[in-house]
N, C-alpha and C. Protein backbone atom coordinates (compact mmCIF):
# COMPACT_ATOMS: atom_id res chain seq x y z
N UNK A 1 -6.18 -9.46 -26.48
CA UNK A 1 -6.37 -8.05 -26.23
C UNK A 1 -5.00 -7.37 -26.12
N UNK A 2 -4.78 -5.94 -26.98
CA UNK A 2 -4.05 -5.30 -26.84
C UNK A 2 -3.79 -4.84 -25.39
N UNK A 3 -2.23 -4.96 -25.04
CA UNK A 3 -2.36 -4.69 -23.04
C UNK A 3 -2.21 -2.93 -22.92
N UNK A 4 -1.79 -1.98 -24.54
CA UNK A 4 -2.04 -0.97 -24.41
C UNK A 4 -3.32 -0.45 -24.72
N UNK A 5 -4.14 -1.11 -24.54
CA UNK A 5 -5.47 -0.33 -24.37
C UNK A 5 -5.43 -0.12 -22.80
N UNK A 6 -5.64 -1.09 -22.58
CA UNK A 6 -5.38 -0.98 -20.64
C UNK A 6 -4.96 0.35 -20.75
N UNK A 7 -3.88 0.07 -20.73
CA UNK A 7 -3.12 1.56 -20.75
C UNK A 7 -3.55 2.59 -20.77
N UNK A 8 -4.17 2.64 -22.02
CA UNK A 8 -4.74 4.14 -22.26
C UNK A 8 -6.03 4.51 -22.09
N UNK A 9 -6.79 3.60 -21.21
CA UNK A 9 -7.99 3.73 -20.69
C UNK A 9 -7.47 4.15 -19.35
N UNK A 10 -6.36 3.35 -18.69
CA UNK A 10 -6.34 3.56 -17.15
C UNK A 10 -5.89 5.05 -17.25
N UNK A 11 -4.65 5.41 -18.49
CA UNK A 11 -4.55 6.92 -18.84
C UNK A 11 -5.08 8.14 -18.53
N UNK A 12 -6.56 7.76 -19.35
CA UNK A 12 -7.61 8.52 -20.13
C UNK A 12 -8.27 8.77 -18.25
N UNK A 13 -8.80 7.62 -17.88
CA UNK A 13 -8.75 8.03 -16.56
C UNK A 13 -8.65 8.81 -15.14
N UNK A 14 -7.53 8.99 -15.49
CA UNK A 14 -6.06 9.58 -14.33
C UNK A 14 -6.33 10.56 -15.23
N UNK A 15 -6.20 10.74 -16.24
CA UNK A 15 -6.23 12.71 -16.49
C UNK A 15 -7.43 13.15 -16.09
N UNK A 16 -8.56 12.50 -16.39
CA UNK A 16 -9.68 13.16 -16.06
C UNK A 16 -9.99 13.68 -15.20
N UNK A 17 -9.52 12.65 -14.17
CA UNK A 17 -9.49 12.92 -12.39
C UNK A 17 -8.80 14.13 -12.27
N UNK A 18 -7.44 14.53 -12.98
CA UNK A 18 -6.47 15.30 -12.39
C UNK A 18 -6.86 16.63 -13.25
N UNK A 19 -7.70 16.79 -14.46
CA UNK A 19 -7.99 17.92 -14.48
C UNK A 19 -9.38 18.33 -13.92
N UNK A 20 -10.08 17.24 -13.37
CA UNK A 20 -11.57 17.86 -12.73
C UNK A 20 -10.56 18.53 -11.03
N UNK A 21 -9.65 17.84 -10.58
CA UNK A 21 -9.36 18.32 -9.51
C UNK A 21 -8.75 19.99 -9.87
N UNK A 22 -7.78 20.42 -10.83
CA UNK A 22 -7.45 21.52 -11.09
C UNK A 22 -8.35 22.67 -11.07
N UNK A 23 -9.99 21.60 -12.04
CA UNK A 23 -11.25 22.95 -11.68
C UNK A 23 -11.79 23.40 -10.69
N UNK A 24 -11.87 21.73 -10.05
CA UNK A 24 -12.26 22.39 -8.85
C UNK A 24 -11.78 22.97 -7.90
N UNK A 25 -10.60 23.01 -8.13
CA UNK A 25 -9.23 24.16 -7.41
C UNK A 25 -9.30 25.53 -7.66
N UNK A 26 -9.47 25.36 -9.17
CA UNK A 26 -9.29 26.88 -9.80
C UNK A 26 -11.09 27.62 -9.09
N UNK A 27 -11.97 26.95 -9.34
CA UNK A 27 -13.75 27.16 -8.85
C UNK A 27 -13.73 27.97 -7.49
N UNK A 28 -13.08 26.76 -6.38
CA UNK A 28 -13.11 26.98 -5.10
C UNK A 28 -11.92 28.45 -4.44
N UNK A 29 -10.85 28.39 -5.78
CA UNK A 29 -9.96 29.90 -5.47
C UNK A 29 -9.10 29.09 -4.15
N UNK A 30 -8.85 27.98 -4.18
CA UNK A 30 -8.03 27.50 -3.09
C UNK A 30 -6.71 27.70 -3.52
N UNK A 31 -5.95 26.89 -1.76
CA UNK A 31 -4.44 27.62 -2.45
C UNK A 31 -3.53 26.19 -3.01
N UNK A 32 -4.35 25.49 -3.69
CA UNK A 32 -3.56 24.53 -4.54
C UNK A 32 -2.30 23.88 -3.32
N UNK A 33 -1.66 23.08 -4.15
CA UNK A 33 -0.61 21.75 -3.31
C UNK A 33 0.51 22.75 -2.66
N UNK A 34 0.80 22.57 -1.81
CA UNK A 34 2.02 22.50 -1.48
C UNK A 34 3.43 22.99 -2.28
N UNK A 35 4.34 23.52 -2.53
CA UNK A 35 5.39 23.88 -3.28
C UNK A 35 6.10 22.54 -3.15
N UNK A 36 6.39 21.93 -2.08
CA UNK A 36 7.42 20.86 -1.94
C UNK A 36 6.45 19.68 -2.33
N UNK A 37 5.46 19.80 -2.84
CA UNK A 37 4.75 18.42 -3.74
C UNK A 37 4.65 18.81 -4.70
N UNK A 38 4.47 20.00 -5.39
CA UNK A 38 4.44 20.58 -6.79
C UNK A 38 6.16 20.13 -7.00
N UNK A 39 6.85 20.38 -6.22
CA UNK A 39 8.42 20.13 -6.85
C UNK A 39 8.59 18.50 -7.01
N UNK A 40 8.29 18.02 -6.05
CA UNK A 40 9.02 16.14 -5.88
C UNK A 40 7.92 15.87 -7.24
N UNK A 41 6.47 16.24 -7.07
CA UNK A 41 5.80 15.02 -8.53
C UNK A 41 6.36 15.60 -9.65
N UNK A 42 6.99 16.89 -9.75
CA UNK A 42 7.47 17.68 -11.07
C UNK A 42 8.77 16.66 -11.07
N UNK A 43 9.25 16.60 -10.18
CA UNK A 43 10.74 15.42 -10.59
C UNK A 43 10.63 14.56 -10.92
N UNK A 44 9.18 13.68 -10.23
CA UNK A 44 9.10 12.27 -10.50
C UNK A 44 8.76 12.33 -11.63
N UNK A 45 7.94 12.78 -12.31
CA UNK A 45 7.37 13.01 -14.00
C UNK A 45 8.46 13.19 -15.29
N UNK A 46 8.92 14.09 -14.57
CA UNK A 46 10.52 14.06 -15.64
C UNK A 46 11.10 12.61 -15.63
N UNK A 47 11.52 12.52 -14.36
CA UNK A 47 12.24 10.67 -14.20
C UNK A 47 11.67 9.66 -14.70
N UNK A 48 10.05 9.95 -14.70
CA UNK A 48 9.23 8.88 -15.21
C UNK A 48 9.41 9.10 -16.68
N UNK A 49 9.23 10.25 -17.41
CA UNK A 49 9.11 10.23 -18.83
C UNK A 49 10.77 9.76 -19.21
N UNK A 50 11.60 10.23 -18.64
CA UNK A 50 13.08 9.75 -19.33
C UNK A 50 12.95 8.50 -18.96
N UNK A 51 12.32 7.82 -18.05
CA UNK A 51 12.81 6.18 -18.21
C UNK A 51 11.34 5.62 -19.28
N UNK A 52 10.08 6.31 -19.19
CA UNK A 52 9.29 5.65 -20.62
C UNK A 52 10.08 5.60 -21.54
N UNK A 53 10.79 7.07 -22.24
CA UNK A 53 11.60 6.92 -23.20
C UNK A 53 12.68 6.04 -23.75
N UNK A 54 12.90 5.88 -22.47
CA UNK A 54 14.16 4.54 -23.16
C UNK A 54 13.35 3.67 -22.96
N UNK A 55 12.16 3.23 -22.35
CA UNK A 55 11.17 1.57 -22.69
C UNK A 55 11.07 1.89 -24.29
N UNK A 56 10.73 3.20 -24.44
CA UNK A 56 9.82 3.31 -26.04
C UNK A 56 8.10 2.90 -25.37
N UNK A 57 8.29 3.31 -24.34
CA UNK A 57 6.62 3.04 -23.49
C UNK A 57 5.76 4.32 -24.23
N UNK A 58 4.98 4.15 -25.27
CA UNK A 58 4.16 5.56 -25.78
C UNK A 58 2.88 5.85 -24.19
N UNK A 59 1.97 4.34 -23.70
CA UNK A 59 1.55 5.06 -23.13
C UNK A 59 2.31 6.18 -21.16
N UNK A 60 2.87 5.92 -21.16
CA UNK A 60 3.63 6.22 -20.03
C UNK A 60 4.58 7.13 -20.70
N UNK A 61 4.98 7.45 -21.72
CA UNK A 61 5.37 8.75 -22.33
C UNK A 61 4.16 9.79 -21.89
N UNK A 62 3.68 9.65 -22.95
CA UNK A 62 2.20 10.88 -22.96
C UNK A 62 1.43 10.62 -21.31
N UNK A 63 1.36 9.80 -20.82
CA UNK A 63 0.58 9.93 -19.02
C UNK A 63 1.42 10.64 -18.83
N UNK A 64 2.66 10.35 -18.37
CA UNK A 64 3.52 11.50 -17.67
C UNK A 64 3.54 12.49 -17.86
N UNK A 65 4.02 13.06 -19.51
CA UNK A 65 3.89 14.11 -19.80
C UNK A 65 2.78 14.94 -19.39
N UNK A 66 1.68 14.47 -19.68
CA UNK A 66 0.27 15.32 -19.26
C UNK A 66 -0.05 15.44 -17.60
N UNK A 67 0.92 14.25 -16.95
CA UNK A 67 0.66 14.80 -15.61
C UNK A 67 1.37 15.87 -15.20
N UNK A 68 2.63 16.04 -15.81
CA UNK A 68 3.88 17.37 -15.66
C UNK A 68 3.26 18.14 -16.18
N UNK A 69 2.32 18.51 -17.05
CA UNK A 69 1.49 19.64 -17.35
C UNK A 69 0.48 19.90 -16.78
N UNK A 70 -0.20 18.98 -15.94
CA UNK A 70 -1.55 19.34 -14.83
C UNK A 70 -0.91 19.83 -13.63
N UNK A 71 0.39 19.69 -13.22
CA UNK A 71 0.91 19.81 -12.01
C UNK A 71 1.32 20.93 -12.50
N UNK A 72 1.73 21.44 -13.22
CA UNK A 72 2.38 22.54 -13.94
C UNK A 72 1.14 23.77 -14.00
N UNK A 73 0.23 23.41 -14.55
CA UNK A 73 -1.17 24.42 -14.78
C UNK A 73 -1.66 24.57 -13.35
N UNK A 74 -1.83 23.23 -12.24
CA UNK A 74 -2.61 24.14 -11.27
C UNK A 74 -1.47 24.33 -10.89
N UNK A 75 0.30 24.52 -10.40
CA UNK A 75 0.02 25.32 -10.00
C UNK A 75 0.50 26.75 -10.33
N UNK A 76 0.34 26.93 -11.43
CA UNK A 76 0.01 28.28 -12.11
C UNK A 76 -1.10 28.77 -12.01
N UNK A 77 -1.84 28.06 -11.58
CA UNK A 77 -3.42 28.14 -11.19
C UNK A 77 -3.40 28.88 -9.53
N UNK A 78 -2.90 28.22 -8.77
CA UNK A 78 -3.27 28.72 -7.57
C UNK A 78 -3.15 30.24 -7.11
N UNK A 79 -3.71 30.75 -6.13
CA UNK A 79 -3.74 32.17 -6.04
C UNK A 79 -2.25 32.63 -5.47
N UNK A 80 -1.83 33.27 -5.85
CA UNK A 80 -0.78 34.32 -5.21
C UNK A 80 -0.70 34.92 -4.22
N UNK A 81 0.44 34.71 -3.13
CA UNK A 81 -0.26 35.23 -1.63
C UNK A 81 0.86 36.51 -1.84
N UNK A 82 -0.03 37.36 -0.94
CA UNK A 82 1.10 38.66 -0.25
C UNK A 82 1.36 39.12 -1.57
């Protein structure tokens, strides 16, 4: 067995989770994460994709990437105070 299927099932996964949580963020009109957790997982995602890149890791390229874009959308998503 290919060990990147793993991969891109456990992937396929983890996004699902992380965009049903965004809806149900965006649904409920809550006020989404924290700024200082929107910032540290926005770092770790960058750090993570520059070190996939030098593995040449495709699935841990694209996971990361798409998690820096769910973290990115909600929280562009969350409501605006004041």
């Amino acid at each position: 067995m290919n060990p990147d299927i793993i991969g891109w099932v456990a992937s396929a996964i983890l996004l699902a989770t992380l965009v049903r949580q965004i809806r149900k963020q965006v649904a409920d009109g809550g006020a989404g994460v924290s700024r200082w957790l929107f910032i540290g997982q926005s770092l770790a995602s960058i750090g993570f994709i520059a070190y996939s890149v030098m593995l040449g890791n495709w699935v841990f390229i694209v996971t990361n990437t798409c998690i820096l874009i769910t973290a990115i959308a909600g929280q562009c998503l969350r409501p605006k105070s004041g």
